[in-house]
N, C-alpha and C. Protein backbone atom coordinates (compact mmCIF):
# COMPACT_ATOMS: atom_id res chain seq x y z
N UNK A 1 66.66 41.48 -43.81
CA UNK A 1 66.01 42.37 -44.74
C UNK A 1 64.56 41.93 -44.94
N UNK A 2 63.73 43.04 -44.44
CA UNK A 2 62.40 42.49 -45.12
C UNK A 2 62.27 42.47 -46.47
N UNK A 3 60.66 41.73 -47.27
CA UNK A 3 60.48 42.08 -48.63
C UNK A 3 59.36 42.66 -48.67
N UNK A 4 59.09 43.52 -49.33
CA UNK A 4 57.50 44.31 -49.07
C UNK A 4 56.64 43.44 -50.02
N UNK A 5 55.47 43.41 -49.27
CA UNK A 5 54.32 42.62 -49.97
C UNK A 5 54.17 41.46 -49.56
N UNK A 6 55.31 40.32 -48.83
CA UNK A 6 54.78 39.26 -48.57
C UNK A 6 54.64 39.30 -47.34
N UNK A 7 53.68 37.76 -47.16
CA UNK A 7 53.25 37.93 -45.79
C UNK A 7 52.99 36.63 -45.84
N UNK A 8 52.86 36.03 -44.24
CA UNK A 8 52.93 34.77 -43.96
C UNK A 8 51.87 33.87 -44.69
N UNK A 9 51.78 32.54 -44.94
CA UNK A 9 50.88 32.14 -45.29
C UNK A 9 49.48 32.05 -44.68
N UNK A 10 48.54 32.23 -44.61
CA UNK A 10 47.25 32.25 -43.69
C UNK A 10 47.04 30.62 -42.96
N UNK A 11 47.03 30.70 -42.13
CA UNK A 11 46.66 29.43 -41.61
C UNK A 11 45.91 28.66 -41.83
N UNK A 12 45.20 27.36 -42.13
CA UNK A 12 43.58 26.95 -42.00
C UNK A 12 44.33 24.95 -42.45
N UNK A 13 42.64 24.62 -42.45
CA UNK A 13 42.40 23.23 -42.71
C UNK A 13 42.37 23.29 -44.03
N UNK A 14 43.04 22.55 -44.73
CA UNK A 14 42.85 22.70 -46.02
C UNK A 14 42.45 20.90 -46.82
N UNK A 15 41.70 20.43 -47.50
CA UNK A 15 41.55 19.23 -47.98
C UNK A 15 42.06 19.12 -49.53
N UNK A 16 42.89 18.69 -49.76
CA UNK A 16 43.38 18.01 -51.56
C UNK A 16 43.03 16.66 -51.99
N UNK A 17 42.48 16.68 -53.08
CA UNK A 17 41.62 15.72 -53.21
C UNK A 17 42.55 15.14 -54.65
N UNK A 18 42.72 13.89 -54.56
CA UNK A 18 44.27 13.41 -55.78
C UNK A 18 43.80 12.40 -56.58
N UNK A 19 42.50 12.01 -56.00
CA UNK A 19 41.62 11.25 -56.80
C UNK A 19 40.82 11.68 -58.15
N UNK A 20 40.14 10.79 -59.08
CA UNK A 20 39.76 11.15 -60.67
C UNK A 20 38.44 12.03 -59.94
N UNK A 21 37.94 11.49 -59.00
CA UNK A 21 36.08 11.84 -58.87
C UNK A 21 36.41 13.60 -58.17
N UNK A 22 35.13 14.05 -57.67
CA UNK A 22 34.86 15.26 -56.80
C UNK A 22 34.85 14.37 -55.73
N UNK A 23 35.40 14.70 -54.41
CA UNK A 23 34.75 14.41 -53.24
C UNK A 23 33.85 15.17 -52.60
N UNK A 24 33.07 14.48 -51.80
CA UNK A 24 32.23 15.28 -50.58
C UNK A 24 32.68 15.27 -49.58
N UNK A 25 32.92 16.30 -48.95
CA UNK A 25 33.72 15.86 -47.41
C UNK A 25 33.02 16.77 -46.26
N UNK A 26 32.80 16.06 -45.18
CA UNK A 26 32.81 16.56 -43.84
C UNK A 26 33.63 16.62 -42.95
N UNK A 27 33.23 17.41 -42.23
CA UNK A 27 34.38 17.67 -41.06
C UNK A 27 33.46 17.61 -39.25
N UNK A 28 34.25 16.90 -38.79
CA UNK A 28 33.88 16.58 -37.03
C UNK A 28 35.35 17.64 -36.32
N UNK A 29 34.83 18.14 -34.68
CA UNK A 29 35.65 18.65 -34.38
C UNK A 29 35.22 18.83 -32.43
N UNK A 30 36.18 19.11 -31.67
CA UNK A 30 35.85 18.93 -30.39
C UNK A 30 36.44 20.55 -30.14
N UNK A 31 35.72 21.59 -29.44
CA UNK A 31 36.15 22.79 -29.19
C UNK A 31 36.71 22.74 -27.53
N UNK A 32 36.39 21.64 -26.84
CA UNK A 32 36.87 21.68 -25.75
C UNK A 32 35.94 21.32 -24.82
N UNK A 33 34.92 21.73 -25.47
CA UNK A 33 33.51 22.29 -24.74
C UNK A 33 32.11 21.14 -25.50
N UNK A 34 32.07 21.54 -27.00
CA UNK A 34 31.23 20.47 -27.48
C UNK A 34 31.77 20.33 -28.79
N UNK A 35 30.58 18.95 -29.30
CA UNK A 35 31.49 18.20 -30.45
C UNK A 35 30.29 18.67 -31.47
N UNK A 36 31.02 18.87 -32.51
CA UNK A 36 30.20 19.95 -34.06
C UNK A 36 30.70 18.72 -34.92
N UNK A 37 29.67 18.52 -35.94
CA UNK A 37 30.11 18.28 -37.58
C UNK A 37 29.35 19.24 -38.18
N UNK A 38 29.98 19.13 -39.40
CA UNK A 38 29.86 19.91 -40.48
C UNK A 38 30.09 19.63 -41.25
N UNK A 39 29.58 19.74 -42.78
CA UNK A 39 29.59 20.06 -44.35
C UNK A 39 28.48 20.33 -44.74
N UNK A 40 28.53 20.12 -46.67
CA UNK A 40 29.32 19.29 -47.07
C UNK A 40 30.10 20.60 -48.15
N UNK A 41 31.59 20.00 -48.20
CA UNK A 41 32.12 20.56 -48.81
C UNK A 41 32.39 19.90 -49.78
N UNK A 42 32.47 20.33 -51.62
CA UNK A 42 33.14 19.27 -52.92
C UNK A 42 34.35 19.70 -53.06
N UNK A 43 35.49 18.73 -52.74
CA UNK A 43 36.44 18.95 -53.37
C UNK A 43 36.68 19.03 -55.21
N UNK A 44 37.46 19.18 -55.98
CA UNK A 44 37.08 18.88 -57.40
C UNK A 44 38.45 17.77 -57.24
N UNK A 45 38.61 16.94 -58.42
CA UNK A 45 39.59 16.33 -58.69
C UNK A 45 41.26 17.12 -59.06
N UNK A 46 42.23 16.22 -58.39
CA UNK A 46 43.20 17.22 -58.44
C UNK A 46 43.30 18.86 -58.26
N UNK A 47 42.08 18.92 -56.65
CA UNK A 47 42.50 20.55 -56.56
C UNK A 47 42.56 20.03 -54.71
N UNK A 48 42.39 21.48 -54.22
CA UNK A 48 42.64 21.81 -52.83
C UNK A 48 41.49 22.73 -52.72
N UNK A 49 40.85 22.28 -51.48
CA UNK A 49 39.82 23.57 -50.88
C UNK A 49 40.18 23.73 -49.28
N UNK A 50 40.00 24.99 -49.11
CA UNK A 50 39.72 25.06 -47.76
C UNK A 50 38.51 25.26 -46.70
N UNK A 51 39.08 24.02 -45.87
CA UNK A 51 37.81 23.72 -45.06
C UNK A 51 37.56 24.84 -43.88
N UNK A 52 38.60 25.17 -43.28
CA UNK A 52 38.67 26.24 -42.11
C UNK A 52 39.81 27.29 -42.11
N UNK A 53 39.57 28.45 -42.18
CA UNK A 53 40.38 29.50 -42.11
C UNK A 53 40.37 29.72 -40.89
N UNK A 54 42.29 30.54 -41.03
CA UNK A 54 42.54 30.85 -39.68
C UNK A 54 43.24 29.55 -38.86
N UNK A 55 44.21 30.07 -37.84
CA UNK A 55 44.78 29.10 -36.99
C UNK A 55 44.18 28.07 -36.50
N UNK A 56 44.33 26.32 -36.45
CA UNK A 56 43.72 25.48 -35.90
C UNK A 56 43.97 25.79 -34.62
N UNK A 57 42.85 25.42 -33.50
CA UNK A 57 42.74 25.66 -32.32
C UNK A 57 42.56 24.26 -31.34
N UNK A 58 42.55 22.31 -32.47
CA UNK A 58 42.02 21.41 -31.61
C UNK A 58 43.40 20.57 -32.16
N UNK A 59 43.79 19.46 -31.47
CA UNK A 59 44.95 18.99 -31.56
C UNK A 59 44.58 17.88 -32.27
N UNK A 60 42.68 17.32 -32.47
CA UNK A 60 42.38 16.09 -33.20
C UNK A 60 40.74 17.02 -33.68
N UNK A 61 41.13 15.98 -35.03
CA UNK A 61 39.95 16.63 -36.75
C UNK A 61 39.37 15.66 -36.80
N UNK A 62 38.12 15.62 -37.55
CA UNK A 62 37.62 14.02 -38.13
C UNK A 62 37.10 14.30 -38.65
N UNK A 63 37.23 13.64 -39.99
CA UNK A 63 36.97 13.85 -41.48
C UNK A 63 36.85 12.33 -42.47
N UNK A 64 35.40 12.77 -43.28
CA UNK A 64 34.72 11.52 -43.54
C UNK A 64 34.24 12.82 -44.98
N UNK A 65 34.72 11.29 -46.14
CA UNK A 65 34.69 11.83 -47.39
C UNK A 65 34.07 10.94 -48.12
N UNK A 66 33.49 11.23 -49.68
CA UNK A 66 33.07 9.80 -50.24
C UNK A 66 32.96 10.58 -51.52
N UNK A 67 33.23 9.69 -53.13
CA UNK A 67 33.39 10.35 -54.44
C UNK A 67 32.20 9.82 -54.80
N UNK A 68 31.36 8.78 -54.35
CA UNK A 68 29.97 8.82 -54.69
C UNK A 68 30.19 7.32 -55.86
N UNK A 69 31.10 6.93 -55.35
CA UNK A 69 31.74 5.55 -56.20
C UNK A 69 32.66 4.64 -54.99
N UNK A 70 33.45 4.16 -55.21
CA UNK A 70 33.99 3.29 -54.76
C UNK A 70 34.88 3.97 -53.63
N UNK A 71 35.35 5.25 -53.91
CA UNK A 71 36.28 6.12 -53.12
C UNK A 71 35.56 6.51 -51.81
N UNK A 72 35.78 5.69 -50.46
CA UNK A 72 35.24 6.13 -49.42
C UNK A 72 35.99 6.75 -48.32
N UNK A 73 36.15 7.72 -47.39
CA UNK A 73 37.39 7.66 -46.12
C UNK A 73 36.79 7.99 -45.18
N UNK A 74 36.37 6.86 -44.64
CA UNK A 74 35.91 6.78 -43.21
C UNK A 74 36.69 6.26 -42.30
N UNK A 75 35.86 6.42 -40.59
CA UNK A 75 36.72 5.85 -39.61
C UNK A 75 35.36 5.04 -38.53
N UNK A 76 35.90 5.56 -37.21
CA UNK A 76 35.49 5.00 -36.56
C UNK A 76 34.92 5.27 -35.56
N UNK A 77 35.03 6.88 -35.41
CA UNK A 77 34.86 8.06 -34.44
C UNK A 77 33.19 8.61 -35.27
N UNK A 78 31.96 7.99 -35.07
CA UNK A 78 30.68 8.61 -35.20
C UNK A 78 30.46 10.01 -34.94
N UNK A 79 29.81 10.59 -36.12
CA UNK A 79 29.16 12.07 -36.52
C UNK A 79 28.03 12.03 -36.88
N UNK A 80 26.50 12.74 -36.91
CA UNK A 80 25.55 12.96 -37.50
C UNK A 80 26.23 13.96 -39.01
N UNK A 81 25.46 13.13 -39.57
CA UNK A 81 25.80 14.19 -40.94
C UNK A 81 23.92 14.15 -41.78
N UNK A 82 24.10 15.58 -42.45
CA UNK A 82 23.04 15.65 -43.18
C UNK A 82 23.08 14.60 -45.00
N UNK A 83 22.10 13.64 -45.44
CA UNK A 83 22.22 13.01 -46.18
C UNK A 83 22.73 13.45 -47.44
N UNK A 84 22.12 15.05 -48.16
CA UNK A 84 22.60 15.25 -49.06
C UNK A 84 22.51 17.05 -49.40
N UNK A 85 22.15 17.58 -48.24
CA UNK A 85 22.18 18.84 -48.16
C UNK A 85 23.51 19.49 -46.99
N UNK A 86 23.55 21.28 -46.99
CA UNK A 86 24.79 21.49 -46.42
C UNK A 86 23.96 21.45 -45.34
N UNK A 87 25.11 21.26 -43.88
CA UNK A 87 24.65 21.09 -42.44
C UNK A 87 25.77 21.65 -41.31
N UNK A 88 25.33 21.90 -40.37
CA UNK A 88 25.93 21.81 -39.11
C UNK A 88 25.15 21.28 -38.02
N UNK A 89 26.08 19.94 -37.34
CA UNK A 89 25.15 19.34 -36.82
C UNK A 89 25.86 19.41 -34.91
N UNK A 90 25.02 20.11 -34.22
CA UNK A 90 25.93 19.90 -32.54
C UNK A 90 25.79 18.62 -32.33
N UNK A 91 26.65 18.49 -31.31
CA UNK A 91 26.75 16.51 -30.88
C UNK A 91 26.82 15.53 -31.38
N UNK A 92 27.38 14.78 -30.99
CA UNK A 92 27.45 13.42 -31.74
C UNK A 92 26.41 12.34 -31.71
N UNK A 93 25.23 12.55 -30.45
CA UNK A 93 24.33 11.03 -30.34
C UNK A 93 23.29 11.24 -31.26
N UNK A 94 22.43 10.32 -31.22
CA UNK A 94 20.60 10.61 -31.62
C UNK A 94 20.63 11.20 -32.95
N UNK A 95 21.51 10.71 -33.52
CA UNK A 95 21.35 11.58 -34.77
C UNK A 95 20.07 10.94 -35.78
N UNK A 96 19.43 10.09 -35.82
CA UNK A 96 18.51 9.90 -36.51
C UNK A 96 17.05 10.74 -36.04
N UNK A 97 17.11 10.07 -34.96
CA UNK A 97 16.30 11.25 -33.90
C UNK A 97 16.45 12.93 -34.19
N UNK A 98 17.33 13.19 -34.67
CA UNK A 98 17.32 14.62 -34.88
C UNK A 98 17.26 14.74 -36.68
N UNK A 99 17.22 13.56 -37.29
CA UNK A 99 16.86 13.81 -38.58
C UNK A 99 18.31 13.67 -40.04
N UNK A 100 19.44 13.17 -38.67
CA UNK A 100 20.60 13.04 -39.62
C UNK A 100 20.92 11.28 -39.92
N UNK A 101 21.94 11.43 -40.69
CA UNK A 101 22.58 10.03 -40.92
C UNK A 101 23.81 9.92 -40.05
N UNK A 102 24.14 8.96 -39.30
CA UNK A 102 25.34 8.52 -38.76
C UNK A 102 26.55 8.22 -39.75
N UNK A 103 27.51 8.65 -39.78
CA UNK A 103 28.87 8.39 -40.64
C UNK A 103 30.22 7.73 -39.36
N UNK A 104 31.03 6.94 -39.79
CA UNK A 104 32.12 7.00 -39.31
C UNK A 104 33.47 7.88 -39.54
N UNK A 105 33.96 8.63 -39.18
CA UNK A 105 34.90 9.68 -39.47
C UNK A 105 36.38 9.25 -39.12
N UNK A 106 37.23 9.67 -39.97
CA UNK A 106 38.57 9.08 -39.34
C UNK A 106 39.63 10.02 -38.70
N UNK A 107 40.18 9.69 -37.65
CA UNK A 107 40.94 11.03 -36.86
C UNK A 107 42.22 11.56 -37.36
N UNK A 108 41.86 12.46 -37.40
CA UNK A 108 43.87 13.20 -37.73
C UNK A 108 44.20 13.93 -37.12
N UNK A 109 45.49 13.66 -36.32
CA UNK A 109 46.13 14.32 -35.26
C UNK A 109 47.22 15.33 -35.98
N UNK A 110 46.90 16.51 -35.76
CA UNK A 110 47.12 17.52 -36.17
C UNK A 110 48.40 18.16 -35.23
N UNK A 111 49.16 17.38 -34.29
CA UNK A 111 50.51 17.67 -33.28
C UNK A 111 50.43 19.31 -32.72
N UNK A 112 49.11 19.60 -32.79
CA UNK A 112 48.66 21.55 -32.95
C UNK A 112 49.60 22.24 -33.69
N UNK A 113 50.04 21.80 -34.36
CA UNK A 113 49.99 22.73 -36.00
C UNK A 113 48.63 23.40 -35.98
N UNK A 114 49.41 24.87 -36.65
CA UNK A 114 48.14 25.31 -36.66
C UNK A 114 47.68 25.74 -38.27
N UNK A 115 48.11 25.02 -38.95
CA UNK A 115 48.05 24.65 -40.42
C UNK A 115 48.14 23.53 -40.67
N UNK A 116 46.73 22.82 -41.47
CA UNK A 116 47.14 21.46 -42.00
C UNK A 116 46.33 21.36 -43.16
N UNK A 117 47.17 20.35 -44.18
CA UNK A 117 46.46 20.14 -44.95
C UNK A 117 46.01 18.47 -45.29
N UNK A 118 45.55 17.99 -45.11
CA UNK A 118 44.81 16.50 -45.58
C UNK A 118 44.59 15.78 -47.17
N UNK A 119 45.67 14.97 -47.60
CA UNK A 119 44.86 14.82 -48.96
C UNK A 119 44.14 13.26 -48.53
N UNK A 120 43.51 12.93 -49.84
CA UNK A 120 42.88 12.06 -50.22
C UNK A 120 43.24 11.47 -51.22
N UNK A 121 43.61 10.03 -51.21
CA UNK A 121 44.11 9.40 -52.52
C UNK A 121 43.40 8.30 -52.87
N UNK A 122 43.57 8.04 -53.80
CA UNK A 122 43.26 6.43 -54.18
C UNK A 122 44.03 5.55 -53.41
């Protein structure tokens, strides 16, 4: 039996943030072809935003967050990111050279799900 009105959940990247602060978060990503970062997005405390709508299409994310206090989530996988404005940045090298800051990002393997969501905790 169908039910009228519902419908599947929409797909996307979604970030929950479980910590007291706002986070800032970026996102790194490989299309196959070339490697993008991007933000910045604020999470608020105890909510959920979404980072990407629509079906995930890469089997690995990288995502580098910080509450502007002690709360950091980095990795190890380098991104240019913009210091304190929004950005999209192509490639990963020379990023000073092109006017960005280098971050370390940490990977999440996403098993191609094509829905995920990521929190952040203390």
């Amino acid at each position: 039996m169908l039910l009228a009105g519902i419908t599947p959940a929409q797909a996307a990247f979604k970030v929950c943030n479980k910590s007291d602060l706002p986070a800032r978060v970026a996102l790194g990503r490989f299309d196959g072809t070339n490697w993008t970062s991007e933000g910045w997005w604020t999470v608020r405390p105890k909510a959920c935003t979404t980072i990407l709508n629509g079906a995930l299409t890469s089997r690995y994310y990288y995502l580098y967050a910080s509450d502007g206090g002690a709360g950091l989530w980095a990795g190890k996988t380098h991104f240019c990111v913009a210091p304190d404005s929004r950005f999209r940045a192509a490639g990963r090298g020379r990023c000073a050279a092109r006017g960005y800051d280098r971050r370390g990002f940490f990977e999440i393997d996403t098993a191609r799900q094509s829905d995920w969501t990521q929190t952040l905790s203390n």
